[in-house]
Protein backbone atom coordinates (compact mmCIF):
# COMPACT_ATOMS: atom_id res chain seq x y z
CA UNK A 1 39.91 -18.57 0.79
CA UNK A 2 43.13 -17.52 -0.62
CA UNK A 3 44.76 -19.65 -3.26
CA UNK A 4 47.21 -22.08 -2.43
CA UNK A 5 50.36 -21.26 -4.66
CA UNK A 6 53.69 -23.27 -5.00
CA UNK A 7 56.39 -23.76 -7.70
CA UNK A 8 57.36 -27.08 -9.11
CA UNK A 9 60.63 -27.70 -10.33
CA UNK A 10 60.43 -28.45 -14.36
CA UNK A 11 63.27 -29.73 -16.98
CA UNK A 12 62.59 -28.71 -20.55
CA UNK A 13 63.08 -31.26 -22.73
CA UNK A 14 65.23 -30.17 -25.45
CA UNK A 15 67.07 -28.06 -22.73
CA UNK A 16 69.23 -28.21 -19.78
CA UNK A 17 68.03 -25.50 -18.41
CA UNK A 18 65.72 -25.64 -15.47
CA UNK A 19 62.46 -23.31 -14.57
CA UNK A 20 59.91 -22.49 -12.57
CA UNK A 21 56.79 -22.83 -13.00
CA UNK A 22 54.24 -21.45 -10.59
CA UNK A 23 50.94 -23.74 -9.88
CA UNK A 24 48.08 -22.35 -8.79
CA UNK A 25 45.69 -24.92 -7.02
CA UNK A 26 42.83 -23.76 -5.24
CA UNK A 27 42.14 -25.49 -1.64
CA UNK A 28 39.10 -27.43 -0.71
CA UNK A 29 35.53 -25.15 -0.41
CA UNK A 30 34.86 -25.61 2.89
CA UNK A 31 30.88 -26.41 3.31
CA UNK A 32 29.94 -24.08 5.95
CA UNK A 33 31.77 -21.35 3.81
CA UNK A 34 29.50 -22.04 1.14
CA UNK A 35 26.48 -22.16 2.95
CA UNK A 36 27.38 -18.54 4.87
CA UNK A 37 27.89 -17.16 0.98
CA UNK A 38 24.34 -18.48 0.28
CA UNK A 39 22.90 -16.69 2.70
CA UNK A 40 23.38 -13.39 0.67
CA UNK A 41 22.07 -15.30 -2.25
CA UNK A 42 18.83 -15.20 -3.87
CA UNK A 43 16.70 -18.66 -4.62
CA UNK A 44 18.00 -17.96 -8.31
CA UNK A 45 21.42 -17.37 -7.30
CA UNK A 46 21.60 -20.39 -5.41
CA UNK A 47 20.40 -22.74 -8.08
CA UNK A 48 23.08 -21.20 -10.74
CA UNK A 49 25.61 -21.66 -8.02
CA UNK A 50 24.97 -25.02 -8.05
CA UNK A 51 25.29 -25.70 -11.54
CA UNK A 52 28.76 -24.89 -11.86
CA UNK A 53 30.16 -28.48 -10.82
CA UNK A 54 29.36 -31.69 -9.60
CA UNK A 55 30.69 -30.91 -6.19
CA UNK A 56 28.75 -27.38 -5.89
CA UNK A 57 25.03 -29.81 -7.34
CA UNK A 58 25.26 -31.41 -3.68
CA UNK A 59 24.49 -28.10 -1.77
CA UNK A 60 21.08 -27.97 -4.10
CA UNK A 61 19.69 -30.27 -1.19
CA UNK A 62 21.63 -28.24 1.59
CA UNK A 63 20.89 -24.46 0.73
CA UNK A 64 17.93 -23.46 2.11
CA UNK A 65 15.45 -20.90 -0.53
CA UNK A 66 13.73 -18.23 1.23
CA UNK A 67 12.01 -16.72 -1.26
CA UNK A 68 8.09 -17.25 -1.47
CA UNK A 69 6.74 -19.49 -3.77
CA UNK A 70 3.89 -21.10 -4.68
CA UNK A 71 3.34 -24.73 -3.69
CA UNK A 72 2.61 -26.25 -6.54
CA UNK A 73 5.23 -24.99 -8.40
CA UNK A 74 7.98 -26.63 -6.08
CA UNK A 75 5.84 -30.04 -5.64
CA UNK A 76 7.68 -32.22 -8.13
CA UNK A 77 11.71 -30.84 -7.35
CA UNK A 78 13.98 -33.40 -5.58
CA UNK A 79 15.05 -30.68 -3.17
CA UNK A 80 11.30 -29.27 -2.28
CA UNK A 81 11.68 -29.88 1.47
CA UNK A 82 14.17 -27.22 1.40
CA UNK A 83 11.80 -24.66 0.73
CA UNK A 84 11.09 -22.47 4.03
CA UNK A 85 8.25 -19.82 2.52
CA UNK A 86 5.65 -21.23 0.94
CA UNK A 87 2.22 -19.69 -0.63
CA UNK A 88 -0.98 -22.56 -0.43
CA UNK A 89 -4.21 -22.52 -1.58
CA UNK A 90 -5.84 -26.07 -0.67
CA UNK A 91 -6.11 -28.04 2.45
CA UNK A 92 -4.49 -30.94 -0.21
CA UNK A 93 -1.20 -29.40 -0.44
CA UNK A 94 1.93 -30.54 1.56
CA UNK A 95 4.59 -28.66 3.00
CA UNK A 96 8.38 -28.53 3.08
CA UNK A 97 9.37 -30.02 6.28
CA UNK A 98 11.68 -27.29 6.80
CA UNK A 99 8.89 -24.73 6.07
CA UNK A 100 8.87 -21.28 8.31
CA UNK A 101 6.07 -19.30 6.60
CA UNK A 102 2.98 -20.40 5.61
CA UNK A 103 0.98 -17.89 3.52
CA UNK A 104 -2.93 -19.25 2.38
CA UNK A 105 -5.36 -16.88 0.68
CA UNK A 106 -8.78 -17.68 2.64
CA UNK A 107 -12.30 -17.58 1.36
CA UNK A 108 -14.20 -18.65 4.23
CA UNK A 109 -13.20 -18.93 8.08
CA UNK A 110 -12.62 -22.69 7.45
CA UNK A 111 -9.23 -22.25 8.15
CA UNK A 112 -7.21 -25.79 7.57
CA UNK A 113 -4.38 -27.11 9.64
CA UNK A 114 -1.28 -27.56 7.24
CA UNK A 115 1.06 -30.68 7.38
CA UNK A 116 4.64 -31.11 6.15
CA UNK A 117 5.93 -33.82 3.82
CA UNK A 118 6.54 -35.52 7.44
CA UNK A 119 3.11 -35.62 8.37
CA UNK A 120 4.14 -33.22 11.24
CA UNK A 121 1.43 -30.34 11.72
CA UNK A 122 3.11 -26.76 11.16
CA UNK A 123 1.44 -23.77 12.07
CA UNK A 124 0.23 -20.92 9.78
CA UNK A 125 2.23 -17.64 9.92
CA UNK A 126 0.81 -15.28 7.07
CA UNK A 127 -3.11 -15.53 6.43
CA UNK A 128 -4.90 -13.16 3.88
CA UNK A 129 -8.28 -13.24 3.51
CA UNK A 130 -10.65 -12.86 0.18
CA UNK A 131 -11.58 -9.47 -1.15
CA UNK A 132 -14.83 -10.37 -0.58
CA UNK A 133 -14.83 -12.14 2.78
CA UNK A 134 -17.28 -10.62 5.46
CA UNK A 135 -17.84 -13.36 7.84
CA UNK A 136 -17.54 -13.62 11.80
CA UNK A 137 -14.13 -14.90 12.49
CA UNK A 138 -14.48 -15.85 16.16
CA UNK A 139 -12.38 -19.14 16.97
CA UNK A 140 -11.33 -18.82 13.60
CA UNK A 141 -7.58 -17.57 13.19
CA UNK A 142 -4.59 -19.97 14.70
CA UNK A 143 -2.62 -19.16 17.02
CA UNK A 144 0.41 -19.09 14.95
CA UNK A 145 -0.38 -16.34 12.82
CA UNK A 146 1.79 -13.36 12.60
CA UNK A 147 0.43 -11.51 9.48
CA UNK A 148 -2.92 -11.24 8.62
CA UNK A 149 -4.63 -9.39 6.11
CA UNK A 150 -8.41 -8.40 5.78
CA UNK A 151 -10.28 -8.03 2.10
CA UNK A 152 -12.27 -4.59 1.32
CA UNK A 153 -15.76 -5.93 2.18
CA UNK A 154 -14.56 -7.40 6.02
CA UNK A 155 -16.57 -5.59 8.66
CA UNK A 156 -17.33 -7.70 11.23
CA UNK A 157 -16.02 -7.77 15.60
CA UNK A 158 -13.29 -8.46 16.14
CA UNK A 159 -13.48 -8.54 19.95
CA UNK A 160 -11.51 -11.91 21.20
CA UNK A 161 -10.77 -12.77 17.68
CA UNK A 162 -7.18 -11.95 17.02
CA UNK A 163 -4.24 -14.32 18.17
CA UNK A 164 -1.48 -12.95 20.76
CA UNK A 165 0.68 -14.14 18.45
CA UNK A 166 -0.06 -11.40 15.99
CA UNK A 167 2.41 -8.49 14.48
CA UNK A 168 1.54 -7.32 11.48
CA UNK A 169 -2.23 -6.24 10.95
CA UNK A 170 -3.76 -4.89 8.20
CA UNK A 171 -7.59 -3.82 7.44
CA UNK A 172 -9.84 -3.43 4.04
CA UNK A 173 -11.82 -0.21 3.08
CA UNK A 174 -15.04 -1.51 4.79
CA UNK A 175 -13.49 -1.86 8.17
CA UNK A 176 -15.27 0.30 10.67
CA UNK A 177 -15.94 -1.44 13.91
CA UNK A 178 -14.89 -0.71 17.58
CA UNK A 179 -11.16 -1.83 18.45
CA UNK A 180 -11.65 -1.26 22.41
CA UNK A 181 -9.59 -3.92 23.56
CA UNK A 182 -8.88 -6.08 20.88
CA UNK A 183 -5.62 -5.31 19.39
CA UNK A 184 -2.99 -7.73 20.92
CA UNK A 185 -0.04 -6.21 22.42
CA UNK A 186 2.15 -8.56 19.90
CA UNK A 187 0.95 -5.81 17.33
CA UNK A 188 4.15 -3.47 15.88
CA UNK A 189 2.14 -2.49 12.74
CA UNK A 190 -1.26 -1.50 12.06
CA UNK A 191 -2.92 -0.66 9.16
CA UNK A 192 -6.55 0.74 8.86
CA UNK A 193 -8.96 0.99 5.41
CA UNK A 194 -10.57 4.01 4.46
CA UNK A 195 -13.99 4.06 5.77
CA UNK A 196 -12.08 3.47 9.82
CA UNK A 197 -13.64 6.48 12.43
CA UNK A 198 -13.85 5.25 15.92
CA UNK A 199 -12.18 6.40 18.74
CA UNK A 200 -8.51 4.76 19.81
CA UNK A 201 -8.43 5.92 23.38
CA UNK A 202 -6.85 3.04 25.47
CA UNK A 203 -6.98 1.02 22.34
CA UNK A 204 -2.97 0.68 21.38
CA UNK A 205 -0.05 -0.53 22.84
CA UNK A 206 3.32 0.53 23.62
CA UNK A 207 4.25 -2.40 21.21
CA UNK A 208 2.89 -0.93 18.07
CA UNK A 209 5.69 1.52 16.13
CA UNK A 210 3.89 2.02 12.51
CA UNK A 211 0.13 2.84 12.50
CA UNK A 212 -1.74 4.10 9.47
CA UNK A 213 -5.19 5.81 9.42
CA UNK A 214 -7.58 5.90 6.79
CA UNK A 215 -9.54 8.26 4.36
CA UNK A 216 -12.20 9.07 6.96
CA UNK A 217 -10.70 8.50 10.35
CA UNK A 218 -11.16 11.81 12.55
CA UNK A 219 -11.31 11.63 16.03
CA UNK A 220 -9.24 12.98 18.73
CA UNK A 221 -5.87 11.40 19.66
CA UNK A 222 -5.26 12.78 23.16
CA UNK A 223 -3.63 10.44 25.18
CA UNK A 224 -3.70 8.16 22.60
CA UNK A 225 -0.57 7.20 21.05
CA UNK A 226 2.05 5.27 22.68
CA UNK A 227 5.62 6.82 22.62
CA UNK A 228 6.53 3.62 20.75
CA UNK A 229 5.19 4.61 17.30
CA UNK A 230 8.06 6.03 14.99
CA UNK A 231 5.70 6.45 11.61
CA UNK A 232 2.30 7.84 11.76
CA UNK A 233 0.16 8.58 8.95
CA UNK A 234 -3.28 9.96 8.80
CA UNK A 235 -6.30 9.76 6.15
CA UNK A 236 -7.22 13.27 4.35
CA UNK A 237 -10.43 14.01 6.86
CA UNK A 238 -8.19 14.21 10.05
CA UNK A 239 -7.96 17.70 11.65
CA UNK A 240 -7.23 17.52 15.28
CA UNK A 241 -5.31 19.38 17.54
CA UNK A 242 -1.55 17.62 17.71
CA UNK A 243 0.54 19.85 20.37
CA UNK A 244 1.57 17.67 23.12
CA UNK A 245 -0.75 14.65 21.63
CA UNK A 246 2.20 13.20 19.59
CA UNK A 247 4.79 10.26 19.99
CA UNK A 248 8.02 11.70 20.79
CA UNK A 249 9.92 8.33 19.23
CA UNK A 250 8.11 10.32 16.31
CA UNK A 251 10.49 10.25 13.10
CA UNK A 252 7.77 10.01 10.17
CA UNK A 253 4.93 11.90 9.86
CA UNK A 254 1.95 12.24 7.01
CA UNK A 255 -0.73 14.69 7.41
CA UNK A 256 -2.93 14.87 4.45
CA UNK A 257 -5.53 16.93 2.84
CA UNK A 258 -7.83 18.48 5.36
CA UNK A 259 -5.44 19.17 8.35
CA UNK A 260 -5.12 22.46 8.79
CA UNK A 261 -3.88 22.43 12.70
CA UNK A 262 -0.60 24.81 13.92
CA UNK A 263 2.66 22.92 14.17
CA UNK A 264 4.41 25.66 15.96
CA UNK A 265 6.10 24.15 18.76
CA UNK A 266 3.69 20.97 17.61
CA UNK A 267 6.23 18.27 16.78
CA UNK A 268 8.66 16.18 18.47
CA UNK A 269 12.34 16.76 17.94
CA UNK A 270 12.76 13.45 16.72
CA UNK A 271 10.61 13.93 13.30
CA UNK A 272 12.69 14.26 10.50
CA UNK A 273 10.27 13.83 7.35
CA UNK A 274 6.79 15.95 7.28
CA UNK A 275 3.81 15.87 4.56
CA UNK A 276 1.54 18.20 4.32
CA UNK A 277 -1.54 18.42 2.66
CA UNK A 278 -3.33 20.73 0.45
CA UNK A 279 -5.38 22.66 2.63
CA UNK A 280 -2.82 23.55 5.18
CA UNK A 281 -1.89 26.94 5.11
CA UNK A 282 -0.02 28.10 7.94
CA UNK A 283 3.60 29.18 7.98
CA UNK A 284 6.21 27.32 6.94
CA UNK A 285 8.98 28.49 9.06
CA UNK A 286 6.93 26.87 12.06
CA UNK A 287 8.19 23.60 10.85
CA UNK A 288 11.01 22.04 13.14
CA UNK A 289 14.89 21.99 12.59
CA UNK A 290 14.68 18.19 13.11
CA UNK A 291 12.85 17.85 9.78
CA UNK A 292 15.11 17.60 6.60
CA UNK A 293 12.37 15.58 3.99
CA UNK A 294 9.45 17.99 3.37
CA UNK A 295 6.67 16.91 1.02
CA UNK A 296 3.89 19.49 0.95
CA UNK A 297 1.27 20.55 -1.64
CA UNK A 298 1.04 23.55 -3.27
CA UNK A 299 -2.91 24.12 -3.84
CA UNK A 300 -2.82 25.92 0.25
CA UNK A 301 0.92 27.13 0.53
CA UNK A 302 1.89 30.22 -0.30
CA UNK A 303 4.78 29.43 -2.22
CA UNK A 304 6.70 32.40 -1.60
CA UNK A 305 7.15 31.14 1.75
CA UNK A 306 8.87 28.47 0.41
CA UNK A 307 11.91 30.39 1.42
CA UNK A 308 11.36 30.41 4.74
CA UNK A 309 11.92 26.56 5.07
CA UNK A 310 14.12 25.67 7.85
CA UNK A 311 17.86 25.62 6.75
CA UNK A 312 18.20 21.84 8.25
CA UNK A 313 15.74 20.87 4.96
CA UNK A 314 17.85 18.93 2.50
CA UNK A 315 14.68 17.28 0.40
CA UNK A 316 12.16 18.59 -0.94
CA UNK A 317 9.26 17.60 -2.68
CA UNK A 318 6.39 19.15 -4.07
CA UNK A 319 3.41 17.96 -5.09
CA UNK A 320 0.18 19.77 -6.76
CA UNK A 321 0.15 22.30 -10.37
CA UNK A 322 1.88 25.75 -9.52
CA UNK A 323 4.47 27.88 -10.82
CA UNK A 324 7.42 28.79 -9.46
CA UNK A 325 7.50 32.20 -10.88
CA UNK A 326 10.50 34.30 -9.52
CA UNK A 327 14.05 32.69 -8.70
CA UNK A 328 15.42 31.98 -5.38
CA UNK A 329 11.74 30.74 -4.08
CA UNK A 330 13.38 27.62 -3.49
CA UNK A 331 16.02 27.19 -1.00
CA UNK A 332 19.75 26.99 -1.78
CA UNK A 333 20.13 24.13 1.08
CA UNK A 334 17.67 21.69 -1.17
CA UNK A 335 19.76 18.89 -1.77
CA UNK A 336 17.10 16.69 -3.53
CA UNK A 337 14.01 18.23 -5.54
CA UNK A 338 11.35 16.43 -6.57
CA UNK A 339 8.00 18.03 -9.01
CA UNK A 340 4.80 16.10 -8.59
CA UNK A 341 3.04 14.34 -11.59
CA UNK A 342 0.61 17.80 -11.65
CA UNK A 343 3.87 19.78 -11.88
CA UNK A 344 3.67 21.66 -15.29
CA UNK A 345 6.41 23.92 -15.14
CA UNK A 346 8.39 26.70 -16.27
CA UNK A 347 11.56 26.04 -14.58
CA UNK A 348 14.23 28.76 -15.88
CA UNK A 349 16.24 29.82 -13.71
CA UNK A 350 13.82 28.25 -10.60
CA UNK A 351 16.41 25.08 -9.53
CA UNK A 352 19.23 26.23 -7.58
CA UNK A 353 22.60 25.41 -7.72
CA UNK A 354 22.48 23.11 -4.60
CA UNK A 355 20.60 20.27 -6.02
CA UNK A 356 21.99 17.25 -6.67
CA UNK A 357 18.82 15.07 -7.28
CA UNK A 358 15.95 16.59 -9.27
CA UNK A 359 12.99 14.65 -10.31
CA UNK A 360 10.13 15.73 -12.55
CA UNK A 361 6.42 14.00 -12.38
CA UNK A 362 4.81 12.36 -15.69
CA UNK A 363 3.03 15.52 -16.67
CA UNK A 364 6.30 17.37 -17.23
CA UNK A 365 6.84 18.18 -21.02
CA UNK A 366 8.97 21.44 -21.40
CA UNK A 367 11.76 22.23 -23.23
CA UNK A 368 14.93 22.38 -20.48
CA UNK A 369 17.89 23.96 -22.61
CA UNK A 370 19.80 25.74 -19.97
CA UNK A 371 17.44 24.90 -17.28
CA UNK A 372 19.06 21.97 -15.01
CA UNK A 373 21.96 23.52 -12.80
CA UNK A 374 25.47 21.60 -12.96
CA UNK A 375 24.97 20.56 -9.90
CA UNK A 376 22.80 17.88 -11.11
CA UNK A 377 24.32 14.35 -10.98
CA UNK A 378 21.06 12.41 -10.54
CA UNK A 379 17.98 13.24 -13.27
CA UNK A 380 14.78 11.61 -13.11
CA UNK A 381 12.30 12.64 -16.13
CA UNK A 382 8.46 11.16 -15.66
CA UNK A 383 6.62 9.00 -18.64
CA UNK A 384 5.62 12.46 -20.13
CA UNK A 385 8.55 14.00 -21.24
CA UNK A 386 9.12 14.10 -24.65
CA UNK A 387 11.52 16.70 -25.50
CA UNK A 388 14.45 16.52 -27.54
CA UNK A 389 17.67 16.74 -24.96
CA UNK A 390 20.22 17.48 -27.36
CA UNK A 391 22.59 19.99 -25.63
CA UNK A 392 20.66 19.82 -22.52
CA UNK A 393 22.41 17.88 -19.92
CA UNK A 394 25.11 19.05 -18.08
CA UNK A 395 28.30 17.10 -17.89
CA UNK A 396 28.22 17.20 -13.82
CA UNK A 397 25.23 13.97 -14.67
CA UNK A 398 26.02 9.89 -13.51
CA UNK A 399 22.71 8.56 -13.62
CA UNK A 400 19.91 9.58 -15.97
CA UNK A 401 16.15 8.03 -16.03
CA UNK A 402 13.74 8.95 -18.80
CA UNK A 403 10.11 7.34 -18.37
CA UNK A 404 8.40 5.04 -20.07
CA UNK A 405 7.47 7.32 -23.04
CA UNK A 406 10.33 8.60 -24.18
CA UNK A 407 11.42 8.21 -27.47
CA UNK A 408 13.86 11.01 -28.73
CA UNK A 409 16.96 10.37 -30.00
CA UNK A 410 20.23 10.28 -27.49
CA UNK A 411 22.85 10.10 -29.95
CA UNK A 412 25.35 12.53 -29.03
CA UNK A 413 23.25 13.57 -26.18
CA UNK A 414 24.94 12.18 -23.27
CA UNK A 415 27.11 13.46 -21.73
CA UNK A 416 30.55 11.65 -20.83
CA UNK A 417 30.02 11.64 -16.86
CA UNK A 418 26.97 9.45 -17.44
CA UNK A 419 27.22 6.13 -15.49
CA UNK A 420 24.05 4.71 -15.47
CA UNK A 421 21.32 4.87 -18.14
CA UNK A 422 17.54 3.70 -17.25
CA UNK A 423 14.52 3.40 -19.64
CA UNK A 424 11.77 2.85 -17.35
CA UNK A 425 9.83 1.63 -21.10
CA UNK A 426 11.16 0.05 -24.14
CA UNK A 427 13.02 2.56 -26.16
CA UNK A 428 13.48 1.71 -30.14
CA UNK A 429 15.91 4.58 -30.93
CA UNK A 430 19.97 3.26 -32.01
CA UNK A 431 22.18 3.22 -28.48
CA UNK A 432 25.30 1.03 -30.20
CA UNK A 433 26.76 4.29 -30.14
CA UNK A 434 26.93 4.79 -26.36
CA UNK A 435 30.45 3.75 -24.49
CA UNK A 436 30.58 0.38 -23.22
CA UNK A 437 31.25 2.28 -19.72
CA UNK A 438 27.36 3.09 -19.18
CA UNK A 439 25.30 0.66 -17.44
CA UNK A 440 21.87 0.71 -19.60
CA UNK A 441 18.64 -0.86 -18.22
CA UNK A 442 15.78 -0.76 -20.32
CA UNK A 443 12.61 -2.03 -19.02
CA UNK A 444 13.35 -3.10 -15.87
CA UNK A 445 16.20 -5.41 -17.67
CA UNK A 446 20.28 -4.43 -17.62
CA UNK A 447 20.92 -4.61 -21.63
CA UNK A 448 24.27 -6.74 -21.95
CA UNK A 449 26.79 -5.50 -24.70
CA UNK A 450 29.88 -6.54 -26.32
């Protein structure tokens, strides 16, 4: 709300003269103004908000915290019914009466009925079970549970098991049983452990839209996959045919070591990031204008063909130890490069002028002097680099990351256009010396200066 501003007629007192002297006085908060604005809050937020004045202390009982929490750390506040995400770990524990998620961590398939503060029963929404939990859990999960997350040793039926109520499913490593009708339709994402490998046929709905296989799962996905899904990602054994077999809501898709398949004419229009894994080794250029992220490995590309990347590819990344031995191997339409933790380097000459965003993994430790393009405005170094920088990045920079093991000196180092300065580690070396103009986090924490 704007300001209310009027002018009140004032006479001096050793003066005849008369002036005018504007009052500012701000109108009422309205309440339901306040609690929209908390709404983009965080729990912390909120509570600082209300310590500013007596009037602003009544909404503590009126702003509802969404953040979860554990139980017991609320129990004793005056305003702990006001707490609508809530983490419990006894059948003893209460819960806000205004309480919308319900998270327990189960070791057995005694699964307790929660009550509010009201005595009112309240139904369980997310339910994770032990690491170690293997039991039958027929008759065992309630009805209201939306989430619900398996531990690595769970391998048991699950035929009639799960509630319809059910959207997000997740299963441990061990997890290897038949799903032939027994994934509700409620399901929009499923997630399978590594040791998964039975067939899907018939199995999924047109409900589901993320699905994730495991390390081992292999089997054929012909008429499998509803047109639903938009992100599909599958373990390193898969290597199955995928022309015509694929979603065409398809936007994200990961195929991962072993899969070695053509993707000429493969792939839906609609996919617009691709991984590829090591061992694939067919051409690039078969990979579809829709794409524009690429993240491939190097150890079965040819990286010469790397040039022969559709000219609708803006990002890049590339994962594996090679060398990117002559210039121009690299497209001049990447936009945003990124080197995998294996990538060792040299990079003279290699980045072209076109990147904007360039990222190197934690095993990069070479000397860049005249190696990043002025193009640059974002630079990323990994937790290995340890170089000195001193005359080595280009005034075109805003933001600038060094990882957690950096600890070379910076002083006159930086550049003018930087913005934003991160430490992903402590760093020990002087930075008084840097403008007050350059946001500096250091640790995961924004360093406040004078």
């Amino acid at each position: 709300m704007s300001p209310k501003v009027y002018q009140k007629k004032l006479k001096l007192k050793q003066s005849k003269n008369i002036c005018y002297h504007t009052i500012i006085k701000m109108l009422p908060l309205i309440p339901d103004t306040i609690l929209k604005i908390s709404e983009f809050l965080r729990d912390s937020e909120k509570i600082t908000l209300t310590m500013t004045s007596k009037f602003l202390d009544t909404f503590k009982y009126k702003f509802i915290y969404n953040e979860k929490v554990r139980v017991h750390k609320i129990k004793n506040l005056s305003y702990f019914d006001n707490f609508s995400n809530v983490q419990v770990y006894n059948t003893r524990q209460k819960c806000p009466k205004n309480v919308k998620y319900i998270h327990y961590f189960a070791c057995s398939n005694n699964i307790p009925q929660f009550v509010t503060t009201e005595n009112n029963p309240v139904g369980m929404t997310h339910l994770t079970f032990d690491q170690k939990f293997n039991n039958s859990i027929k008759n065992c999960i309630p009805p209201t549970v939306t989430h619900l997350y398996f531990g690595t040793l769970f391998n048991q039926p699950i035929d009639d098991c799960l509630p319809q109520s059910l959207k997000y499913l997740m299963f441990g490593w061990d997890f290897d049983q038949p799903i032939n009708n027994c994934i509700p339709p409620s399901v929009i994402c499923l997630i399978f452990g590594t040791r998964f490998n039975h067939p899907i046929k018939n199995c999924l709905s047109s409900s589901l839209t993320h699905l994730y296989f495991g390390y081992y799962f292999n089997q054929s996905i012909e008429g499998c996959l509803p047109d639903s899904i938009t992100r599909l990602t599958f373990g390193d054994y898969f290597n199955q045919p995928i022309k015509n077999n694929l979603p065409r809501s398809l936007t994200h898709l990961v195929l991962r070591k072993d899969f070695n398949q053509p993707i000429l004419n493969s792939l839906p229009n609609s996919v617009t990031f691709l991984e590829l894994g090591q061992h694939y080794d067919k051409l690039l250029r078969d990979i579809p204008a829709s794409v524009t992220r690429l993240m491939i490995d190097y150890h079965g590309i040819n990286v010469a063909s790397l040039n022969k990347l559709p000219a609708t590819i803006t990002d890049l990344i590339l994962w594996g130890n090679f060398d990117i031995k002559i210039p121009g191997y690299i497209p001049s339409t990447i936009k945003d490069l990124t080197f995998g933790n294996n990538f060792l380097g040299p990079i003279n000459e290699r980045i072209p002028p076109s990147v904007t965003h360039l990222t190197f993994g934690y095993k990069f430790t070479l000397l860049i002097k005249n190696c990043i393009p002025s193009s640059v405005t974002h630079l990323t170094f990994g937790s290995g680099f340890e170089q000195s920088i001193k005359n080595c990045i280009p005034s075109s920079v805003t933001h600038l990351i060094f990882g957690s093991g950096f600890e070379q000196s910076i002083k006159n180092c930086i550049p003018s256009s930087v913005t934003h300065l991160i430490f992903e580690g402590t760093y020990s070396k002087p930075i008084d010396h840097l403008s007050l103009t350059i946001e500096i986090e250091m640790d995961g924490k924004i360093i406040k200066r004078n």
